[in-house]
PDB file of N, CA and C in Angstrom:
ATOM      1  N   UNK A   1     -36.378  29.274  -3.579  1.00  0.00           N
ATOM      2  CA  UNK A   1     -35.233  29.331  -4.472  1.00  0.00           C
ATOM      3  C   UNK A   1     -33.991  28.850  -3.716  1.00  0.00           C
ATOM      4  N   UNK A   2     -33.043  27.899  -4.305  1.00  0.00           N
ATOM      5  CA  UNK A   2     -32.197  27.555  -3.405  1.00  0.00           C
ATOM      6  C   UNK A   2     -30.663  28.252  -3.714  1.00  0.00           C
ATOM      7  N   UNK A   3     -29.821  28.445  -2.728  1.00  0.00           N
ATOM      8  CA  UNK A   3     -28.824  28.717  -2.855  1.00  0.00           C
ATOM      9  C   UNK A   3     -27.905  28.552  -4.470  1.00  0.00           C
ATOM     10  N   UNK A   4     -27.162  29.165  -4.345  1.00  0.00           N
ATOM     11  CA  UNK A   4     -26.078  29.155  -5.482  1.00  0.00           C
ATOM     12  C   UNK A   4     -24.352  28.881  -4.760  1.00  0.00           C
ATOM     13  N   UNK A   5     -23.701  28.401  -5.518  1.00  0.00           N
ATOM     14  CA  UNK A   5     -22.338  28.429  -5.576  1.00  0.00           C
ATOM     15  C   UNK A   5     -21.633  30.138  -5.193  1.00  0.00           C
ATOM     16  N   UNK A   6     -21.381  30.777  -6.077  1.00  0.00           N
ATOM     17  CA  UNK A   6     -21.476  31.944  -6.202  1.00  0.00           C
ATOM     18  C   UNK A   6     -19.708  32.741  -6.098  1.00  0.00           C
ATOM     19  N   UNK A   7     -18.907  31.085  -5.993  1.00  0.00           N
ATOM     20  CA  UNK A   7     -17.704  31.262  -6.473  1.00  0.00           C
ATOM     21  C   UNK A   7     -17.458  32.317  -7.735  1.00  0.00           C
ATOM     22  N   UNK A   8     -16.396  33.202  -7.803  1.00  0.00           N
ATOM     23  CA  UNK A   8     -15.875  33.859  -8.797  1.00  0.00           C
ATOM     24  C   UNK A   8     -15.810  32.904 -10.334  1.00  0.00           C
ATOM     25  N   UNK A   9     -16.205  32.623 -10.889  1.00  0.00           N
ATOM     26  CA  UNK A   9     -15.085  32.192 -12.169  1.00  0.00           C
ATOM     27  C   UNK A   9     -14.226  32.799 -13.138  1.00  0.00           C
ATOM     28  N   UNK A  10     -13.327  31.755 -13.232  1.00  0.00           N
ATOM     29  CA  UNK A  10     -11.803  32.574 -14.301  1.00  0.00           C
ATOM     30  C   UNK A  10     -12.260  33.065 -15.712  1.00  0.00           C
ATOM     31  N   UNK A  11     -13.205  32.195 -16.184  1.00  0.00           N
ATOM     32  CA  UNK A  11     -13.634  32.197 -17.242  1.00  0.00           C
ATOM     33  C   UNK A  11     -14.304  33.341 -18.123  1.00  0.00           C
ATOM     34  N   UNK A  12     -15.075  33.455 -16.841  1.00  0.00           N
ATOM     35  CA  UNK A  12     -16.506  34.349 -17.207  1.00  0.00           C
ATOM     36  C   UNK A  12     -16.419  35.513 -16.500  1.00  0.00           C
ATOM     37  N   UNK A  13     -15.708  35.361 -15.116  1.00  0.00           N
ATOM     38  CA  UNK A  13     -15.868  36.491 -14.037  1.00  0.00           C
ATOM     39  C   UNK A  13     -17.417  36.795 -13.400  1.00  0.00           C
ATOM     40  N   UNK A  14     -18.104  36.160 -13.730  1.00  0.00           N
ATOM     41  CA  UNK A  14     -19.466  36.317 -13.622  1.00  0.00           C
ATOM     42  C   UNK A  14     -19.656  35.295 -11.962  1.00  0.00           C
ATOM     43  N   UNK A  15     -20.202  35.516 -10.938  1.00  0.00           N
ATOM     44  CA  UNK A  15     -20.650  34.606  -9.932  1.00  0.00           C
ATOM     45  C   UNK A  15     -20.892  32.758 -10.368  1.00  0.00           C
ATOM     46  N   UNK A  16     -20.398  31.931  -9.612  1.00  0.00           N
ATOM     47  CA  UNK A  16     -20.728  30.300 -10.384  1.00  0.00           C
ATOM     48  C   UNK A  16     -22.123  30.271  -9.570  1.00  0.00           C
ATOM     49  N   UNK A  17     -23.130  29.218 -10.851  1.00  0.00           N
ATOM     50  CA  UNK A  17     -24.282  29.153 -10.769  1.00  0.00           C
ATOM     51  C   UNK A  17     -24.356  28.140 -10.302  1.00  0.00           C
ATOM     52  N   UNK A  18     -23.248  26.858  -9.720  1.00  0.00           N
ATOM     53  CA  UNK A  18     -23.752  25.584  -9.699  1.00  0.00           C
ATOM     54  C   UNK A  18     -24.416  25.633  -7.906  1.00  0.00           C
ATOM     55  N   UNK A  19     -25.201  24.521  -7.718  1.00  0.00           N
ATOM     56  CA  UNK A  19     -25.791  24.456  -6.790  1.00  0.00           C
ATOM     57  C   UNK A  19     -24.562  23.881  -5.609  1.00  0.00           C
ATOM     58  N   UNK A  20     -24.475  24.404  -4.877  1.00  0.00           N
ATOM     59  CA  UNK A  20     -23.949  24.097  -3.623  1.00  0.00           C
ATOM     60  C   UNK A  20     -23.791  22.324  -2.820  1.00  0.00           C
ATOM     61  N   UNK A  21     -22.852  21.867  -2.380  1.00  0.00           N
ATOM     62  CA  UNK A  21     -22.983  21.046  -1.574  1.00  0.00           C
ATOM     63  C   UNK A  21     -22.876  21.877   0.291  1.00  0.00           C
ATOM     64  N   UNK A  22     -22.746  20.867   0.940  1.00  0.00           N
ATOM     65  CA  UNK A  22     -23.320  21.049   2.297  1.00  0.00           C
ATOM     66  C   UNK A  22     -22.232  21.806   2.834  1.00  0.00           C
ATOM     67  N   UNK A  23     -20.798  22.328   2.583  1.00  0.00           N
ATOM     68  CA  UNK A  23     -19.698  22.773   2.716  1.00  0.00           C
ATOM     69  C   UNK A  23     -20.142  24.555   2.071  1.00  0.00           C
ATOM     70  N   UNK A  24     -21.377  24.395   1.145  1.00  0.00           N
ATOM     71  CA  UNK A  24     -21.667  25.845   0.891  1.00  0.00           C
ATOM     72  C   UNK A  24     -20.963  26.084  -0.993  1.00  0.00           C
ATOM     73  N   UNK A  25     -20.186  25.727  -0.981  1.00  0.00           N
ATOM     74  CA  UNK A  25     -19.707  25.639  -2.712  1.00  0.00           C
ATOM     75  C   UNK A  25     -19.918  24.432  -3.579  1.00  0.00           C
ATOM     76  N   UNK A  26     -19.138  24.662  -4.675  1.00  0.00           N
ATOM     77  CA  UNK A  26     -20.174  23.029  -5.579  1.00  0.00           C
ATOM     78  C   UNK A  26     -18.879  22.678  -5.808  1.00  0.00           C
ATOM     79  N   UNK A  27     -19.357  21.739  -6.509  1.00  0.00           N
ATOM     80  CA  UNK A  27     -18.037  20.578  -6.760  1.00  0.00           C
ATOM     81  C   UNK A  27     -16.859  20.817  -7.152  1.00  0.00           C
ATOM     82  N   UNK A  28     -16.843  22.027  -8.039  1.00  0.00           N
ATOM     83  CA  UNK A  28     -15.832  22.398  -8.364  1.00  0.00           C
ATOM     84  C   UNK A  28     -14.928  23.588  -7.758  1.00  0.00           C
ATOM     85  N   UNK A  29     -15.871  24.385  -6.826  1.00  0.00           N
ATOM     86  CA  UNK A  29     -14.622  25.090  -6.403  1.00  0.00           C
ATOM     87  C   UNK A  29     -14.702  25.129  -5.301  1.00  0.00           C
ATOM     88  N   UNK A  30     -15.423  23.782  -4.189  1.00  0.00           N
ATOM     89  CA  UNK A  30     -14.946  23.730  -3.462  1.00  0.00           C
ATOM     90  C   UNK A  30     -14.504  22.137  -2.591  1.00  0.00           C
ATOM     91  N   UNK A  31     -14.722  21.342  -3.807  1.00  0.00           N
ATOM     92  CA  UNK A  31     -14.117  20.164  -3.220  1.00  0.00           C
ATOM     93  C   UNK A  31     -15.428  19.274  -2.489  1.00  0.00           C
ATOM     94  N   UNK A  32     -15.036  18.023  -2.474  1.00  0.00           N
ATOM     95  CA  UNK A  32     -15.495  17.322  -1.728  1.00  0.00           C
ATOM     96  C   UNK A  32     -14.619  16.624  -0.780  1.00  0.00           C
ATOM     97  N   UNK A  33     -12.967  16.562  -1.252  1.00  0.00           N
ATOM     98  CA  UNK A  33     -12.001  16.711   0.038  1.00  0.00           C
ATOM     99  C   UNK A  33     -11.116  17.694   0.967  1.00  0.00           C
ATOM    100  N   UNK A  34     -10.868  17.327   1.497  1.00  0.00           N
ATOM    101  CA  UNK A  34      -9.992  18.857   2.639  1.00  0.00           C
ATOM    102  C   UNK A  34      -8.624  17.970   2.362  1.00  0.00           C
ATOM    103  N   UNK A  35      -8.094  17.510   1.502  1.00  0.00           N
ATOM    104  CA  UNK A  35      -6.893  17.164   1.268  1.00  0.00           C
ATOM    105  C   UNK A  35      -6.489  15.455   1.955  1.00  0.00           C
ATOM    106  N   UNK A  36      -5.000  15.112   1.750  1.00  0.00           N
ATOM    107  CA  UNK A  36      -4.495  13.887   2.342  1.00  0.00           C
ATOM    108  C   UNK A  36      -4.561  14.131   4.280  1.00  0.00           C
ATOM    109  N   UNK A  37      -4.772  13.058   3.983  1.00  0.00           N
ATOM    110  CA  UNK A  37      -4.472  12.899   5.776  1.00  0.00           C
ATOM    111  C   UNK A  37      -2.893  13.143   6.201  1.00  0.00           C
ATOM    112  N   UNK A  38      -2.881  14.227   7.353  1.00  0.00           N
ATOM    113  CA  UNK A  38      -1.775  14.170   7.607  1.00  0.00           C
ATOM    114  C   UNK A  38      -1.540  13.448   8.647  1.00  0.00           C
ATOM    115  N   UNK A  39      -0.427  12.626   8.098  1.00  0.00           N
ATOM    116  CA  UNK A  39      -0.187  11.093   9.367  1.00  0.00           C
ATOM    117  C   UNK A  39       1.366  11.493   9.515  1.00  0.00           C
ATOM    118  N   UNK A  40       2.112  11.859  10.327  1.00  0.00           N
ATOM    119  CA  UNK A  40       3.821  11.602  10.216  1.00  0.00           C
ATOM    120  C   UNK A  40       4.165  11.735  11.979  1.00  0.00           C
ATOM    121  N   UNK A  41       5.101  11.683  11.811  1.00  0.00           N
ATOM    122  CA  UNK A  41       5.662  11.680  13.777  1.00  0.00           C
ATOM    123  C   UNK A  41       5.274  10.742  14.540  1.00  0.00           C
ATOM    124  N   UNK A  42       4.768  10.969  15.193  1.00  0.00           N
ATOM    125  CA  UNK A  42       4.233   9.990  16.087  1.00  0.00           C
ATOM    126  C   UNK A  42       3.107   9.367  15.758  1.00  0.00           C
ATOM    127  N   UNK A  43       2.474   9.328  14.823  1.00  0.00           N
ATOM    128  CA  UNK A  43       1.178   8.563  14.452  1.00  0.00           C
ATOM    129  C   UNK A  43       2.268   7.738  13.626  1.00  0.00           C
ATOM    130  N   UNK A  44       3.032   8.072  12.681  1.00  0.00           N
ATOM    131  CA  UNK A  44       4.052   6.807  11.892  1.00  0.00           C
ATOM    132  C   UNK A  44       4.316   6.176  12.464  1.00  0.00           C
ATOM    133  N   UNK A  45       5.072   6.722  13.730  1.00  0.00           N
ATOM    134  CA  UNK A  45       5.763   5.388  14.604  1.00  0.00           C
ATOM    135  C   UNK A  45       4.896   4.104  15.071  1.00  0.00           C
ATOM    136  N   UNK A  46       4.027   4.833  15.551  1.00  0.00           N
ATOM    137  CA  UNK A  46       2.910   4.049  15.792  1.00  0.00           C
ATOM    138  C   UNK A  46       2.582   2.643  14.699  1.00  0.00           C
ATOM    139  N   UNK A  47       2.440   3.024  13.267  1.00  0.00           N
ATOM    140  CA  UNK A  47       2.415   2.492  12.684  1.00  0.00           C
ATOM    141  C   UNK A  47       2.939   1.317  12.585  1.00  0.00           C
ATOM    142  N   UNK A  48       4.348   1.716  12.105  1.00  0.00           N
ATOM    143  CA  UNK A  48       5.626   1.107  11.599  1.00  0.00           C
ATOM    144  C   UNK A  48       5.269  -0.459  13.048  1.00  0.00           C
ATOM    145  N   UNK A  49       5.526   0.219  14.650  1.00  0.00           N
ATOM    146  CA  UNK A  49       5.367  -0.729  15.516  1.00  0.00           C
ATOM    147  C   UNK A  49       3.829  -1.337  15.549  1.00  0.00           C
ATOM    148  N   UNK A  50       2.942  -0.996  14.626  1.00  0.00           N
ATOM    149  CA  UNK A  50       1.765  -1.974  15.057  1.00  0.00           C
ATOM    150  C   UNK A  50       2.240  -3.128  13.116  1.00  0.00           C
ATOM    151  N   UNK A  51       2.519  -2.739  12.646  1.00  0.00           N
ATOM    152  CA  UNK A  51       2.917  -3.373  11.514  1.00  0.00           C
ATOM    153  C   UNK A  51       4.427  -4.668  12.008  1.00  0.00           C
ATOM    154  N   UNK A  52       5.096  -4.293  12.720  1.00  0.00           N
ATOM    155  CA  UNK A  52       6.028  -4.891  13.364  1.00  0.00           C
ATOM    156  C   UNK A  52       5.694  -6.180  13.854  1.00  0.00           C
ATOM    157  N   UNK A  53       4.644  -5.855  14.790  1.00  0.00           N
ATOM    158  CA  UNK A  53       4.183  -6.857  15.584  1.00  0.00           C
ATOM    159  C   UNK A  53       2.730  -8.105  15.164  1.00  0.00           C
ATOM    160  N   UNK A  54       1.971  -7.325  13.655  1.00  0.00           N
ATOM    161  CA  UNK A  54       1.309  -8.263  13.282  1.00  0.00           C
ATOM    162  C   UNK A  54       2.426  -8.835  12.228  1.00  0.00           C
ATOM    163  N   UNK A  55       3.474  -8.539  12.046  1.00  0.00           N
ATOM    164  CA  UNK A  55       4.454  -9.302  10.711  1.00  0.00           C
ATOM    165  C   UNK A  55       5.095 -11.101  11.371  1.00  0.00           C
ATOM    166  N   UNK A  56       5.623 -10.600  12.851  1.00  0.00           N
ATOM    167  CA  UNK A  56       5.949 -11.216  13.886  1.00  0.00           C
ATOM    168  C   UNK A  56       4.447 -12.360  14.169  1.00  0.00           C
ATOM    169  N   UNK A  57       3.180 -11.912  14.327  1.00  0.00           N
ATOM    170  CA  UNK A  57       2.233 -12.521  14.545  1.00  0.00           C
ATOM    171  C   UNK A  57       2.247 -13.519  13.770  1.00  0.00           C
ATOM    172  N   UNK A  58       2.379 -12.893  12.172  1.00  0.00           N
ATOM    173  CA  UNK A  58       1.919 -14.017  10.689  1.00  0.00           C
ATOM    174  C   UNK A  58       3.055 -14.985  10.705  1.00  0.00           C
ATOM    175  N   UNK A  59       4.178 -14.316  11.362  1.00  0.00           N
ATOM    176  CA  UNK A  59       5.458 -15.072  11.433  1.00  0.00           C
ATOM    177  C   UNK A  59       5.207 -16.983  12.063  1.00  0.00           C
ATOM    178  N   UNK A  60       4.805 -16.464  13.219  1.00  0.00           N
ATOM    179  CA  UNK A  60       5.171 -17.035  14.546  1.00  0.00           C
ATOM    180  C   UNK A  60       2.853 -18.284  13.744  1.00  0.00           C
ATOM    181  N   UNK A  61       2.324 -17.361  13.473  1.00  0.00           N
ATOM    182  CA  UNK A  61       1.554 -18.116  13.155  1.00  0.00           C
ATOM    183  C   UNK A  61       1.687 -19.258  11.745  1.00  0.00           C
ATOM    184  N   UNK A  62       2.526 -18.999  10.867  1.00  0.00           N
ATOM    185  CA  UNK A  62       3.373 -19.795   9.607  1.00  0.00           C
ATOM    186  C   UNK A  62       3.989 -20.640  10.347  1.00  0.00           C
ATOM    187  N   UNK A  63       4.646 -20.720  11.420  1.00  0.00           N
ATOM    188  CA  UNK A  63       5.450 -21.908  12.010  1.00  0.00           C
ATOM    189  C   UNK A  63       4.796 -22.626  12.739  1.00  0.00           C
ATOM    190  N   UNK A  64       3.564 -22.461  13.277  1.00  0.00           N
ATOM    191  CA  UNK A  64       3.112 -23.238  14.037  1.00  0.00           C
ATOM    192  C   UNK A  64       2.068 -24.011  13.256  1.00  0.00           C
ATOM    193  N   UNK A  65       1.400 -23.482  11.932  1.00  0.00           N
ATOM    194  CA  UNK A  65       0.741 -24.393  10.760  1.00  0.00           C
ATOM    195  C   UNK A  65       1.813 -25.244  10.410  1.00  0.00           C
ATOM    196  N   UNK A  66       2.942 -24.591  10.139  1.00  0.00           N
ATOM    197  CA  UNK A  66       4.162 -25.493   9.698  1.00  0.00           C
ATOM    198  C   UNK A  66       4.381 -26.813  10.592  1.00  0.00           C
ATOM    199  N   UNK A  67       4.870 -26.400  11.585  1.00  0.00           N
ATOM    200  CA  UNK A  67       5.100 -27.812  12.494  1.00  0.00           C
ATOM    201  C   UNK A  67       3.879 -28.586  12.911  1.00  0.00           C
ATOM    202  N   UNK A  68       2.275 -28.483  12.455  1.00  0.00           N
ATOM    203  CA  UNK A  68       1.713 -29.287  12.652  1.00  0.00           C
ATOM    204  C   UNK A  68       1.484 -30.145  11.700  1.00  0.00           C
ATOM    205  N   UNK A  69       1.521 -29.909  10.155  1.00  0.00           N
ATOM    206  CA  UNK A  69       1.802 -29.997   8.990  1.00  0.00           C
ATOM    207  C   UNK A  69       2.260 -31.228   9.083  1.00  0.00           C
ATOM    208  N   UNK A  70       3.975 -31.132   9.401  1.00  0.00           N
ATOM    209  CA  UNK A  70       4.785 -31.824   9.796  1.00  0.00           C
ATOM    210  C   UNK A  70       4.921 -33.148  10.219  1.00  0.00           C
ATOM    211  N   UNK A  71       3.856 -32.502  11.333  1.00  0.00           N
ATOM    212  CA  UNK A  71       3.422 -33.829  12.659  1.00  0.00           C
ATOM    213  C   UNK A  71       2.606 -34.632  12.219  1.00  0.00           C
ATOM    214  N   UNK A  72       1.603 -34.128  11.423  1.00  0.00           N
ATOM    215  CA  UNK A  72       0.313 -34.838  10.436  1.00  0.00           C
ATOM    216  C   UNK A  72       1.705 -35.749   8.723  1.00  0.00           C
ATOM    217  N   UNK A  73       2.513 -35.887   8.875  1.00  0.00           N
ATOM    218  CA  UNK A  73       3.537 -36.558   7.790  1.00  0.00           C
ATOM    219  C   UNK A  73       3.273 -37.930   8.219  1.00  0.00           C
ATOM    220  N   UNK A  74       4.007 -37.649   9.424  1.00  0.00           N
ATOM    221  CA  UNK A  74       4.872 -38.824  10.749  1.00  0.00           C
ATOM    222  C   UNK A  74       3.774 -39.876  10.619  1.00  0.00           C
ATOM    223  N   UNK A  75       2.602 -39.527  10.700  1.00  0.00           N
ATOM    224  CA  UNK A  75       1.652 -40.742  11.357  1.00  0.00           C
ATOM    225  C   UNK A  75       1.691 -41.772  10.255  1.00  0.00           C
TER     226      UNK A  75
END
């Protein structure tokens, strides 16, 4: 016989019958996420400067398609 849920419900007050995921409760009262990721402080910064430097990358890589572009006119 396999496990049960066995959460309270509002409804019924009676134990929940649904079958369990691997966390031990079922889908509904206990999630299949543990919420948003918390990212702020120093993981942002992080961010912001790795976003900085591929913007600069796409930058610096647009000008150099550009001026060959260019060079391919001339001939």
């Amino acid at each position: 016989m396999q496990d049960r849920c066995g959460a309270h419900c509002r409804t019924t007050g009676n134990p929940c019958l649904n079958f369990p995921m691997q966390n031990g409760r079922c889908r509904m009262h206990g999630g299949k996420s543990t919420g948003r990721p918390q990212k702020h402080g120093f993981y942002t910064q992080n961010d912001i400067v790795d976003r900085m430097k591929l913007s600069q990358l796409i930058r610096e890589v647009n000008q150099l398609a550009s001026s060959l572009t260019e060079g391919r006119g001339h001939m």
